[in-house]
Protein backbone atom coordinates (compact mmCIF):
# COMPACT_ATOMS: atom_id res chain seq x y z
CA UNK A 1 56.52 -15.88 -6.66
CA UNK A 2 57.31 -12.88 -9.01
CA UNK A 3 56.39 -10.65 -5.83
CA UNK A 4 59.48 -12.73 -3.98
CA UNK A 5 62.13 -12.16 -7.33
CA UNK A 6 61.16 -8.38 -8.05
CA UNK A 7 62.11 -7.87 -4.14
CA UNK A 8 65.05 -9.86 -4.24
CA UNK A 9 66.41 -8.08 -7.19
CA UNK A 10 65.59 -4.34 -6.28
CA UNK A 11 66.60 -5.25 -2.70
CA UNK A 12 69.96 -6.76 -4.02
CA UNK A 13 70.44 -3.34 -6.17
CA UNK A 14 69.24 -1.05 -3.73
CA UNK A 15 72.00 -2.38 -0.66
CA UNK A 16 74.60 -2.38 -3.67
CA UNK A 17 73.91 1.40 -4.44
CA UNK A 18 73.45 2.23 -0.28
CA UNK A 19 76.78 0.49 0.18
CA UNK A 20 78.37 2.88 -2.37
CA UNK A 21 77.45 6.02 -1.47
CA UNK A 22 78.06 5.31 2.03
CA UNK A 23 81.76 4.12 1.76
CA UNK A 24 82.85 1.39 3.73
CA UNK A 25 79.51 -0.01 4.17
CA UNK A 26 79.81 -2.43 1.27
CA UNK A 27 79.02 -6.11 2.92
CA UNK A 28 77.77 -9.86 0.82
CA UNK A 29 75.60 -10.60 -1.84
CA UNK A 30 73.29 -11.68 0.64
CA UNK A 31 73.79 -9.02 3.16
CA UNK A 32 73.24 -6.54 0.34
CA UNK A 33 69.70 -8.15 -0.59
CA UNK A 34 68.75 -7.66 3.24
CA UNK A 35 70.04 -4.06 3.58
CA UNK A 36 67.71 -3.25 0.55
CA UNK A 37 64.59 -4.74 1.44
CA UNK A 38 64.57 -3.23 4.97
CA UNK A 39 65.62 -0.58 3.16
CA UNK A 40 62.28 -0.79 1.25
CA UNK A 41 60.15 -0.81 4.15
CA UNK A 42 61.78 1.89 5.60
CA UNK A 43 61.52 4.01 2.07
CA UNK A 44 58.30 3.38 1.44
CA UNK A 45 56.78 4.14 5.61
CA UNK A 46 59.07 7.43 5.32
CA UNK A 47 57.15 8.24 2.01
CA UNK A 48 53.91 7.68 3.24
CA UNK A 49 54.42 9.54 6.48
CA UNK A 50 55.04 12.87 4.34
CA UNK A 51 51.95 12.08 2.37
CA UNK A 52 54.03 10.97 -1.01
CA UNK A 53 55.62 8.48 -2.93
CA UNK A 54 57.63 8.00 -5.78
CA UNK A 55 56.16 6.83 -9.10
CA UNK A 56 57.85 5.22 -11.65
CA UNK A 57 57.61 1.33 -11.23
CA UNK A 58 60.61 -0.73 -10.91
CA UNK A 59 63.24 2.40 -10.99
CA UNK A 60 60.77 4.42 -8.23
CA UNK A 61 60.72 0.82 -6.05
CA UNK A 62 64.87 0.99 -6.31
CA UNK A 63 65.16 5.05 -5.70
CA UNK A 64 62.72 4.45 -2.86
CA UNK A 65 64.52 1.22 -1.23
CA UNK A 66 67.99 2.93 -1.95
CA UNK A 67 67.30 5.89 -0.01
CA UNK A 68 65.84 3.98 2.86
CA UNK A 69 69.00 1.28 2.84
CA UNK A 70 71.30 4.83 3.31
CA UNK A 71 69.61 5.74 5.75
CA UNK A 72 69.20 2.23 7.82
CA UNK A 73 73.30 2.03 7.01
CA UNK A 74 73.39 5.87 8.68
CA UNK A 75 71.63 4.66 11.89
CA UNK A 76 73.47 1.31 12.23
CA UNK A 77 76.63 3.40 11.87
CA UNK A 78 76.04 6.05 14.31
CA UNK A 79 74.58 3.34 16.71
CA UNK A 80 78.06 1.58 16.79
CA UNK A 81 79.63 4.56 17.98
């Protein structure tokens, strides 16, 4: 169950911080928390397809899942054009 919280919260912070550096990307709560945690998986699969990842506990899980919600927001955006 802590598993479930930790990714809720860094997920929730991560789509918060991806919504702000890509302007006008900014959606829910909830919407946030699901841009995030893809966001995650998508981090953490680009990482480990260099060969690397980010250390750092909590604040290396929220760097990793905020890059990966920019770029997810990136790729929905240029698919809508």
């Amino acid at each position: 169950m802590e598993g479930l919280f930790a990714a809720l919260i860094v997920g929730g912070i991560a789509g918060w911080l991806a919504g702000l550096i890509m302007r006008g990307h900014g959606h829910s709560v909830l919407m946030n928390v699901v841009v995030g945690i893809i966001g995650g998986v998508l981090g953490g699969w680009l990482y480990e397809q260099f060969g690397t990842a980010l250390e750092g506990g909590l604040v290396g899980s929220i760097i990793t899942a905020t890059i990966g919600a920019v770029l997810l927001l990136w790729l929905v955006g240029r698919l809508k054009r």
